[in-house]
Protein backbone atom coordinates (compact mmCIF):
# COMPACT_ATOMS: atom_id res chain seq x y z
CA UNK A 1 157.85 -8.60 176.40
CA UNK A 2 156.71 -10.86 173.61
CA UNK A 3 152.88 -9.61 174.75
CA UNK A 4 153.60 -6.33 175.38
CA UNK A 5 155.29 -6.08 171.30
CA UNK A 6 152.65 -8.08 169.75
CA UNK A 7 150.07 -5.08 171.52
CA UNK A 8 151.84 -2.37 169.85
CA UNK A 9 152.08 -3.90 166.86
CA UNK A 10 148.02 -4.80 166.55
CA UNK A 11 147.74 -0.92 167.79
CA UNK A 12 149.68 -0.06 165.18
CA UNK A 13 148.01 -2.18 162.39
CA UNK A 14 144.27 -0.81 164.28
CA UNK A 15 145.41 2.72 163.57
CA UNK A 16 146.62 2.42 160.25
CA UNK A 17 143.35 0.61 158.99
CA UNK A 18 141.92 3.55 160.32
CA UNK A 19 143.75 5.88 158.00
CA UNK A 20 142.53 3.90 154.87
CA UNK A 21 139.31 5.01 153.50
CA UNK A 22 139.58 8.15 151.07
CA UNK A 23 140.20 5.86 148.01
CA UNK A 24 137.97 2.99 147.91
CA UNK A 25 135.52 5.96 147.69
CA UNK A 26 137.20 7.40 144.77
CA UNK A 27 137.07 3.75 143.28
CA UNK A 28 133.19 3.77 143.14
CA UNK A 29 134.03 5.87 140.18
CA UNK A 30 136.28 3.19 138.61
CA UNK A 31 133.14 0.15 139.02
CA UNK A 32 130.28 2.59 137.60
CA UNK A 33 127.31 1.53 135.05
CA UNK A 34 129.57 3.06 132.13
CA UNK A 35 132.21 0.59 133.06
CA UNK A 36 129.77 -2.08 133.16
CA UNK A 37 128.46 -1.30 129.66
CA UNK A 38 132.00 -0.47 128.18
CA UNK A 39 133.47 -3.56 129.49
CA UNK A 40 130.39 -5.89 128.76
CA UNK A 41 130.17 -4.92 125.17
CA UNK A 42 133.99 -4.93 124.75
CA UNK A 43 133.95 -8.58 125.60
CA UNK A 44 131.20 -9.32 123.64
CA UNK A 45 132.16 -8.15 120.53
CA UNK A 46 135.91 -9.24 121.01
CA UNK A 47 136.02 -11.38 123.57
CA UNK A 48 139.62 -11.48 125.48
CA UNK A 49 141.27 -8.82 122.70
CA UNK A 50 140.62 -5.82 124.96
CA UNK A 51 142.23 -7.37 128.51
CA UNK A 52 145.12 -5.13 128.05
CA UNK A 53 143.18 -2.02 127.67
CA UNK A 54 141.25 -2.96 131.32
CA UNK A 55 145.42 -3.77 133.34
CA UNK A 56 146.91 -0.75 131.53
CA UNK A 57 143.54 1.49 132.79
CA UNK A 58 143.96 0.36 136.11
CA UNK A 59 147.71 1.00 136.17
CA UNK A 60 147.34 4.34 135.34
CA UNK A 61 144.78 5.01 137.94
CA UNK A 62 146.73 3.87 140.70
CA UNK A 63 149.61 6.19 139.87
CA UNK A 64 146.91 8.82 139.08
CA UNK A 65 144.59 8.44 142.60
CA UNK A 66 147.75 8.49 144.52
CA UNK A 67 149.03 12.20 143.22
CA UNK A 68 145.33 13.21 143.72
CA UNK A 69 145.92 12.70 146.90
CA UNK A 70 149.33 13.51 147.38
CA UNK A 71 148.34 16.93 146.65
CA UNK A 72 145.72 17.26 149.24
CA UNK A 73 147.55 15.71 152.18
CA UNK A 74 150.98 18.05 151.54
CA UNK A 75 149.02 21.16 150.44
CA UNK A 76 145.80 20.92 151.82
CA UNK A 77 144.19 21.78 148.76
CA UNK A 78 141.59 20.01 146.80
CA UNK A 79 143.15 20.10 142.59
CA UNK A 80 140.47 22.77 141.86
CA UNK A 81 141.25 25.19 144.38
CA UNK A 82 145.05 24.21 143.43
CA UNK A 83 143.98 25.51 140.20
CA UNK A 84 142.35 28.25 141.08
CA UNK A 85 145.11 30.04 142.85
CA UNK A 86 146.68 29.69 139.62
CA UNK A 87 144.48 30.52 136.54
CA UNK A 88 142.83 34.31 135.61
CA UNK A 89 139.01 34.49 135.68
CA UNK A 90 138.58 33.81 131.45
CA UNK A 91 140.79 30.61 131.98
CA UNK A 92 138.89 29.49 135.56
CA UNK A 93 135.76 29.95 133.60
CA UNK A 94 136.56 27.70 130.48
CA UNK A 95 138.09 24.99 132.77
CA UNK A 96 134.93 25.40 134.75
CA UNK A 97 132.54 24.79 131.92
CA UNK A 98 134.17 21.61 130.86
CA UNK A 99 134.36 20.11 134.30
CA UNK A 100 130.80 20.44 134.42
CA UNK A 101 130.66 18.92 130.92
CA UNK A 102 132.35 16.18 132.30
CA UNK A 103 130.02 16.11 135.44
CA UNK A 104 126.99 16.08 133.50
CA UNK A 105 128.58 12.69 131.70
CA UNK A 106 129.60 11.21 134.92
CA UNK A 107 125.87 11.43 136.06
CA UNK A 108 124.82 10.22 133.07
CA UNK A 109 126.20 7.06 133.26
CA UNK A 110 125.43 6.61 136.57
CA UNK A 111 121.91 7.79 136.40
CA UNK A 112 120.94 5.49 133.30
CA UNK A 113 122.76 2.55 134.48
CA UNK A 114 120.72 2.76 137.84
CA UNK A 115 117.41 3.17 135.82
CA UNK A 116 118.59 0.55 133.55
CA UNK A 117 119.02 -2.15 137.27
CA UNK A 118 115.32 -0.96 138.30
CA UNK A 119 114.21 -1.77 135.12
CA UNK A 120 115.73 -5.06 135.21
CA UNK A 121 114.79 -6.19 138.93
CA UNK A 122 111.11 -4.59 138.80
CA UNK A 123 110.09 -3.93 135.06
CA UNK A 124 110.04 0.17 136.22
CA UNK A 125 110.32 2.55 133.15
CA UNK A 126 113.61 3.69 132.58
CA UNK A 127 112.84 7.44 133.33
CA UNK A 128 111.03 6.48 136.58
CA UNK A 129 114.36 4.42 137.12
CA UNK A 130 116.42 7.40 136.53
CA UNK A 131 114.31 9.83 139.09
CA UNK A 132 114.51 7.03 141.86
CA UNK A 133 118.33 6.63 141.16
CA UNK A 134 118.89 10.51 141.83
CA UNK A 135 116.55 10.77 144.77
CA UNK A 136 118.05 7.88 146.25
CA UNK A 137 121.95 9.33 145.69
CA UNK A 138 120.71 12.41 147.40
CA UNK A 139 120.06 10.50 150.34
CA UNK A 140 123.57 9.05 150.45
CA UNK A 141 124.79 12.69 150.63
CA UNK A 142 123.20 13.49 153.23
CA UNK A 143 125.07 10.35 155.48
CA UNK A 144 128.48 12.73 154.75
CA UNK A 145 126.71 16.20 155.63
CA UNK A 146 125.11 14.55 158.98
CA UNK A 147 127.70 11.95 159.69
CA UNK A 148 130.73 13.04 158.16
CA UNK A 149 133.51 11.14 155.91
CA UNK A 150 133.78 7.93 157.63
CA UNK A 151 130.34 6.73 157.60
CA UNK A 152 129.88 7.46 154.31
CA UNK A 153 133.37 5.53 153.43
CA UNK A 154 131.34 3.13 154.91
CA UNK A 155 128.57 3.08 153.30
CA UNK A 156 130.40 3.48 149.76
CA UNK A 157 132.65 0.73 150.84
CA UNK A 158 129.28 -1.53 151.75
CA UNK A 159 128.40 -0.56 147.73
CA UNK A 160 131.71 -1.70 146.77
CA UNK A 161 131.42 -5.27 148.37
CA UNK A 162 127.73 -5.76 147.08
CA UNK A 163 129.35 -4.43 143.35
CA UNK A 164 132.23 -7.29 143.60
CA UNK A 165 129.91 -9.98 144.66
CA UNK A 166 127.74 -9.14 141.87
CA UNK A 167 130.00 -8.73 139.22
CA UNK A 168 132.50 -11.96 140.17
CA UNK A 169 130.34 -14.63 141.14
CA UNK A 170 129.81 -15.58 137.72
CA UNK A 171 133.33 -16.36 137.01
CA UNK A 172 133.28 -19.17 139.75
CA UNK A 173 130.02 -21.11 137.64
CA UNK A 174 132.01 -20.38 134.27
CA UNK A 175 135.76 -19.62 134.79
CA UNK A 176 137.38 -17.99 131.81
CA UNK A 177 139.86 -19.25 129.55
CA UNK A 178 143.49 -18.72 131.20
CA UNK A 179 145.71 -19.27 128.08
CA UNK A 180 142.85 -16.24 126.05
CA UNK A 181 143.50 -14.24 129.12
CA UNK A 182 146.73 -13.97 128.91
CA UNK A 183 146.53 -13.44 125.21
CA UNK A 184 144.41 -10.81 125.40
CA UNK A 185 147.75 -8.69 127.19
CA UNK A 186 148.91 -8.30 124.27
CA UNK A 187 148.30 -4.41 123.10
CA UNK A 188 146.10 -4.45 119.72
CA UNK A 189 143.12 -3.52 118.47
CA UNK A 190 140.57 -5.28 115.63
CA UNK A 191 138.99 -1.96 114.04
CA UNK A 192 137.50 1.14 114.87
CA UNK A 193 134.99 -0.16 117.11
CA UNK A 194 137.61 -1.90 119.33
CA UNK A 195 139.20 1.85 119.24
CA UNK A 196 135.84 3.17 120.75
CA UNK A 197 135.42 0.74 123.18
CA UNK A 198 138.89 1.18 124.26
CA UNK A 199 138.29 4.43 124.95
CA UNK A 200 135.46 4.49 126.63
CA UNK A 201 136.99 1.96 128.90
CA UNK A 202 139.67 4.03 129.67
CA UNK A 203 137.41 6.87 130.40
CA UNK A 204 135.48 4.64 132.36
CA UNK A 205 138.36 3.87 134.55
CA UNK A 206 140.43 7.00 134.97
CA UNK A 207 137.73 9.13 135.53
CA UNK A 208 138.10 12.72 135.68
CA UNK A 209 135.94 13.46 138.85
CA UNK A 210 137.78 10.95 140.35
CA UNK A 211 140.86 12.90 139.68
CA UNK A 212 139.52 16.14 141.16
CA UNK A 213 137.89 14.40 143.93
CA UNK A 214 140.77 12.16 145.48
CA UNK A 215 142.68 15.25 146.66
CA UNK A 216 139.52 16.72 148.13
CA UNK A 217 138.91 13.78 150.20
CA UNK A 218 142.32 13.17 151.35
CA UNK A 219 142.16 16.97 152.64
CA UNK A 220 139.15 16.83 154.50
CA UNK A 221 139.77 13.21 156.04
CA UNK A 222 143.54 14.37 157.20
CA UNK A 223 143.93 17.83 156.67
CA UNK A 224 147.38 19.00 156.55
CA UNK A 225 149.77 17.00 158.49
CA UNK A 226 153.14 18.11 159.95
CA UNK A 227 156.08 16.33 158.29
CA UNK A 228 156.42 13.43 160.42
CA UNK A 229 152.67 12.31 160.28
CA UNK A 230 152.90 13.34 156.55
CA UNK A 231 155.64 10.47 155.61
CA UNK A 232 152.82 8.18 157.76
CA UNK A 233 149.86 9.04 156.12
CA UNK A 234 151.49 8.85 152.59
CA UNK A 235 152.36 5.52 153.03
CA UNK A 236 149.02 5.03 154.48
CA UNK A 237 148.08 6.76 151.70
CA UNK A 238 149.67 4.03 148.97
CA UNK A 239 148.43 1.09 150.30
CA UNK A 240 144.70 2.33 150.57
CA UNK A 241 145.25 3.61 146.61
CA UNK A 242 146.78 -0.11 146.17
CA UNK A 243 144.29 -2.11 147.71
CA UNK A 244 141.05 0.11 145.93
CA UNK A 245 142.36 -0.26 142.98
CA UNK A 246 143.37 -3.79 143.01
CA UNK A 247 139.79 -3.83 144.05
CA UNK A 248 138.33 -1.77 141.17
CA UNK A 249 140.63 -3.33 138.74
CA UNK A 250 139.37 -6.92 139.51
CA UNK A 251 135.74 -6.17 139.44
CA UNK A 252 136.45 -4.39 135.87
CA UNK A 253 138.13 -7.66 134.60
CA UNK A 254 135.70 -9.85 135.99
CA UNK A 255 133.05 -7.79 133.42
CA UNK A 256 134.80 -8.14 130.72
CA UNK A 257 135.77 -11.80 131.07
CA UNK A 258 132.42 -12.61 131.79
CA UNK A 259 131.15 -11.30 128.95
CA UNK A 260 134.32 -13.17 126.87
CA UNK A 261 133.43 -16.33 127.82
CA UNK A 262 129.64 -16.65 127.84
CA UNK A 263 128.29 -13.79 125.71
CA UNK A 264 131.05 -13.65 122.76
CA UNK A 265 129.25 -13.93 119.18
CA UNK A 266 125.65 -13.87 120.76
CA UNK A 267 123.17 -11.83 119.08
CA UNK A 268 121.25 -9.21 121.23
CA UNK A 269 124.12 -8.32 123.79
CA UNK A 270 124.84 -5.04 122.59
CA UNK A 271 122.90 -4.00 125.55
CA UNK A 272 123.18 -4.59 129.30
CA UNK A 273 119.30 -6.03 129.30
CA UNK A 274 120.34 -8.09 126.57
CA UNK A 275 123.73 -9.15 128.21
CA UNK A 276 122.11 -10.09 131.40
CA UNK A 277 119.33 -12.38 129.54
CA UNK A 278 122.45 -13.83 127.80
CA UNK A 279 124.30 -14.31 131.70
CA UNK A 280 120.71 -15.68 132.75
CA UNK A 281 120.77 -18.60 130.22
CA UNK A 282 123.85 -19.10 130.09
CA UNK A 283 124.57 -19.11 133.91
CA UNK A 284 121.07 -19.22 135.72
CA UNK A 285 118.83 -16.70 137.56
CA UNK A 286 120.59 -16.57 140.43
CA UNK A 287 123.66 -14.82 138.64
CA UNK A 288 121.58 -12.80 136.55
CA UNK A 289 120.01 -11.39 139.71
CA UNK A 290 123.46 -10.51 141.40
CA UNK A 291 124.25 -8.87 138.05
CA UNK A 292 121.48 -6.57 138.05
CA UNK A 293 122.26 -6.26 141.94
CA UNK A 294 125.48 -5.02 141.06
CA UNK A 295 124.61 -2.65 138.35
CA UNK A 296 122.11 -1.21 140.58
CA UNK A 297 124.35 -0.69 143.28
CA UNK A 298 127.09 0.59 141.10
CA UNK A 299 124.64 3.55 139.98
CA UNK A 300 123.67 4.95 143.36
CA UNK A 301 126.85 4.79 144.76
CA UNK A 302 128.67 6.75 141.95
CA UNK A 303 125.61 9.07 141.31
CA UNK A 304 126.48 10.13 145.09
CA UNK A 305 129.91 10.36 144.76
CA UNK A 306 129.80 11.80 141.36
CA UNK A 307 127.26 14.57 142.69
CA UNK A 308 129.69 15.13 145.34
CA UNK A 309 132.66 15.89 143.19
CA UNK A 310 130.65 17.91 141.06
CA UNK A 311 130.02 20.11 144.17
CA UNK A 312 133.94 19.98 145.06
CA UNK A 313 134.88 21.27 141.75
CA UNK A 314 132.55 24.20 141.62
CA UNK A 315 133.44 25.28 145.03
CA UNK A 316 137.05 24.85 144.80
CA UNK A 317 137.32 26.60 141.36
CA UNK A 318 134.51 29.14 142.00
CA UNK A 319 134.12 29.77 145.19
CA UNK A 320 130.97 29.68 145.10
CA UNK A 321 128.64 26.86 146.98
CA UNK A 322 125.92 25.69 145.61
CA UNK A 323 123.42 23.38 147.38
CA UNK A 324 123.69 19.64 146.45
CA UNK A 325 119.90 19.33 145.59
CA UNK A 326 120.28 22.08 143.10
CA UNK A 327 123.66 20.72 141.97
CA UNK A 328 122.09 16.96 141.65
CA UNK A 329 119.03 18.74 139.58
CA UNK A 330 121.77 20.15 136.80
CA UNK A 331 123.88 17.09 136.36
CA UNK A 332 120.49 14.82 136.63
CA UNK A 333 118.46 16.56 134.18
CA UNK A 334 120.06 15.55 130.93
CA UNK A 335 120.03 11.98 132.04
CA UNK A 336 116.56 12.35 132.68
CA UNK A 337 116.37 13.66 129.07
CA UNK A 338 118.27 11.24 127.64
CA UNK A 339 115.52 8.56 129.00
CA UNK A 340 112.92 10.38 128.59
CA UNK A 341 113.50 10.76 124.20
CA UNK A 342 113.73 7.08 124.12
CA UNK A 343 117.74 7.13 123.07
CA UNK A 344 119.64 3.69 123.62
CA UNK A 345 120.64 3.57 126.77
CA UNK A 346 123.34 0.85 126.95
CA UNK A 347 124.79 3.17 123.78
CA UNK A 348 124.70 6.30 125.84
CA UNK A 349 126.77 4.69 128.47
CA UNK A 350 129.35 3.92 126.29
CA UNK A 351 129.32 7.36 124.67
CA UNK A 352 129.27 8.87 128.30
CA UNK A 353 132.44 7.24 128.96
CA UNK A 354 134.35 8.51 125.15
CA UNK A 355 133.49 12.34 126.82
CA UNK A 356 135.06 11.38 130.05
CA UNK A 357 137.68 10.11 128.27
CA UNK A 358 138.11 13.49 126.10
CA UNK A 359 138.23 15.41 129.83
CA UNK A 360 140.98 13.09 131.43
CA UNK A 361 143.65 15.55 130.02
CA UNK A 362 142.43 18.33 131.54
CA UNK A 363 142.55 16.94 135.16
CA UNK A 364 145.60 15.08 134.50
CA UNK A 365 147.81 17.83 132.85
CA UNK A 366 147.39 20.38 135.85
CA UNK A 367 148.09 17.48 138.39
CA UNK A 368 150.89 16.40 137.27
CA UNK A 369 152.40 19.91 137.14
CA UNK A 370 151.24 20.85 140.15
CA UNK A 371 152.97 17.46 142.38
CA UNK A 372 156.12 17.91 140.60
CA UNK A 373 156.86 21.57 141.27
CA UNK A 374 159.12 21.92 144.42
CA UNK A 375 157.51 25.26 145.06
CA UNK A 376 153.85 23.95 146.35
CA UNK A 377 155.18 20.17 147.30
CA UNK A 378 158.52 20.76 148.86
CA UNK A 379 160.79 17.49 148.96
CA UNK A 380 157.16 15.88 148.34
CA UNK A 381 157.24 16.92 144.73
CA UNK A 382 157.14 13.72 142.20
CA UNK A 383 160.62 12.29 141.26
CA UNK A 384 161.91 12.41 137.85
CA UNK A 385 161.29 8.85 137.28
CA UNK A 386 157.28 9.36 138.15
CA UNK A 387 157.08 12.56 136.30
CA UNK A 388 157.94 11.15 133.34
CA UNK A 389 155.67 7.84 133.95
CA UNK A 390 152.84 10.45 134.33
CA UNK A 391 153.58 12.52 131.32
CA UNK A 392 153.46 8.91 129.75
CA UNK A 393 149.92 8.42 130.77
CA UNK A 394 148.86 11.81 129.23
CA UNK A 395 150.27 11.21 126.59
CA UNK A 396 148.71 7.95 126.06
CA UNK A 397 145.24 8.88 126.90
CA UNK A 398 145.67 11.75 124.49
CA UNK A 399 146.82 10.08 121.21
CA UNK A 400 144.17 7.12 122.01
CA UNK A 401 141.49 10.46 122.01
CA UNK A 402 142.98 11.97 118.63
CA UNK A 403 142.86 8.01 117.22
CA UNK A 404 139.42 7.64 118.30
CA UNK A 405 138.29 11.07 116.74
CA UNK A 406 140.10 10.49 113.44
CA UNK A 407 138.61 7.01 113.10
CA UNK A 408 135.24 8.73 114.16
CA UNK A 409 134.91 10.98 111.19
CA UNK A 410 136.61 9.78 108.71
């Protein structure tokens, strides 16, 4: 009996590893080059003051990938094609253009911060860099149109591990300072700049692709479910958003505490190539190598991803399909542009990351509308209690956007 239980229960625990998968993908988006810059030069420049920004981002995203998905598994539908059952052609259009604005700033990041990791392991020019980065993402693609969604969860999750390794080891040669640590929970900010960097961390972390892209891949990995496997794969569901973003969050703190405690008031680590000379003498060549290991893996796995969410939101809002190697041309041209005119690319990250910022309300808005109205979700639509916590987040994001602008200009 006692054999026969313990059998069911590992056939149960087999089956529901097997349903986890759909986020840690989405989380590539949440460990990209712009979080590396972002979170590298906020701990440079402040140290541990930004800490809170990084455990409130990663909050928010949890709460954030899980209605993404929500909405796919109990409607089937990916949040663009949500949306465009619901907007007239002028309005599709608009929200069109500025998803694509916010694709083209997704694949910058990624792009540059993958030219920026050649650069660093081989000496290659930066716009070589970038060209190698977006042939090399194209050939990730093609694992999910020839082998489908779980090898290239796979794959992305084989990214993820090299990304942690490379971004944590350097906290076991120089732990950070516990007692700063926990100071730096405390919500504040030390100037404009810390205003900027705060956003861009933010924007860095709840992406807007990856808000578009989570429903989409819960859809095509589970379809629509019947209501009894729809209570499973829910709670499936949680504990895969849990897990990749405990995940995600970790590697995003280890950057930033890193940077805290061995590259705080150093001159010339404004810049990733100057942060990981900094990590190099401060921690040897072995962790500067895994550093620029990480980086490098961090760009072609969210160049992929990003590409593919680009092609998910265009589809689903269109209707229209357009081939992923003209799609990764569009989004990978003004990165290539952006190395090609010499511009700084460590600064271009960071700016990448204020834009996606600036589009978070316009993926988060419609989604939470959409999973709290009892017409499309049924009993699945959010509780009161979560639809306010979500109109929280908006809210949030959107007076940290209007702080960042008016500190911008004036």
């Amino acid at each position: 009996m006692t054999s026969a239980a313990t059998r069911t229960r590992l056939t149960h625990a087999r089956s529901g590893l097997l349903l986890l998968g759909p986020a840690f993908v989405a989380a590539i988006a949440y460990v990209d080059p712009g979080n590396v810059a972002s979170n590298v030069s906020a701990g440079a420049q402040f140290g541990y003051l930004l800490v809170w920004v990084i455990v409130a981002a990663n909050l928010m995203a949890g709460l954030v990938q899980y209605l993404s998905a929500k909405l796919g598994l109990v409607t089937g539908m990916s949040l663009p094609e949500a949306l465009r059952d619901r907007l007239g052609r002028p309005a599709r259009l608009a929200y069109w253009v500025q998803a694509e604005l916010v694709a083209v700033a997704t694949d910058l990041a990624e792009v540059v911060g993958g030219a920026i990791a050649l650069h660093l392991l081989f000496g290659l020019p930066l716009f070589v860099g970038g060209l190698i980065t977006g042939v090399v993402s194209l050939a990730l693609l093609a694992i999910y149109d020839r082998g489908g969604s779980r090898r290239f969860e796979r794959v992305i999750i084989g990214f993820l591990a090299v990304i942690a390794i490379g971004f944590l080891v350097g906290l076991f040669v120089e732990p950070p300072s516990v007692s700063s640590t926990v100071g730096g929970l405390v919500p504040r900010f030390a100037g404009a700049e810390s205003v900027l960097l705060a956003a861009a961390m933010l924007g860095a972390t709840v992406m807007p692709h990856a808000i578009y892209l989570h429903s989409g891949l819960a859809r095509d990995r589970h379809g629509r479910s019947a209501h009894g496997q729809l209570r499973r794969l829910l709670r499936a569901t949680r504990f895969d958003v849990g897990l990749a973003m405990l995940l995600a969050g970790a590697v995003n703190l280890g950057m930033l505490l890193l940077a805290a405690t061995n590259l705080q008031g150093l001159d010339g680590v404004d810049s990733i190539e100057g942060a990981q000379a900094a990590v190099q003498n401060a921690l040897g060549p072995v962790v500067a190598l895994l550093f620029a290991i990480g980086l490098l893996a961090s760009g072609l796995a969210s160049a992929s991803v990003g590409a593919y969410a680009g092609a998910m939101i265009m589809q689903g809002l269109l209707r229209r399909h357009v081939p992923l190697l003209l799609r990764r041309l569009f989004t990978l041209a003004p990165a290539l542009v952006v190395l090609a005119a010499g511009v700084d690319p460590s600064r271009a990250l960071v700016i990448s990351q204020v834009v996606l910022s600036f589009g978070i309300p316009f993926a988060l808005a419609p989604l939470v509308r959409l999973t709290s109205d009892r017409r499309l979700m049924g009993t699945d639509a959010n509780h009161r209690s979560t639809v306010i916590l979500a109109w929280m987040v908006a809210a949030v994001i959107s007076a940290l956007n209007v702080l960042l602008l008016y500190l911008t200009i004036r």
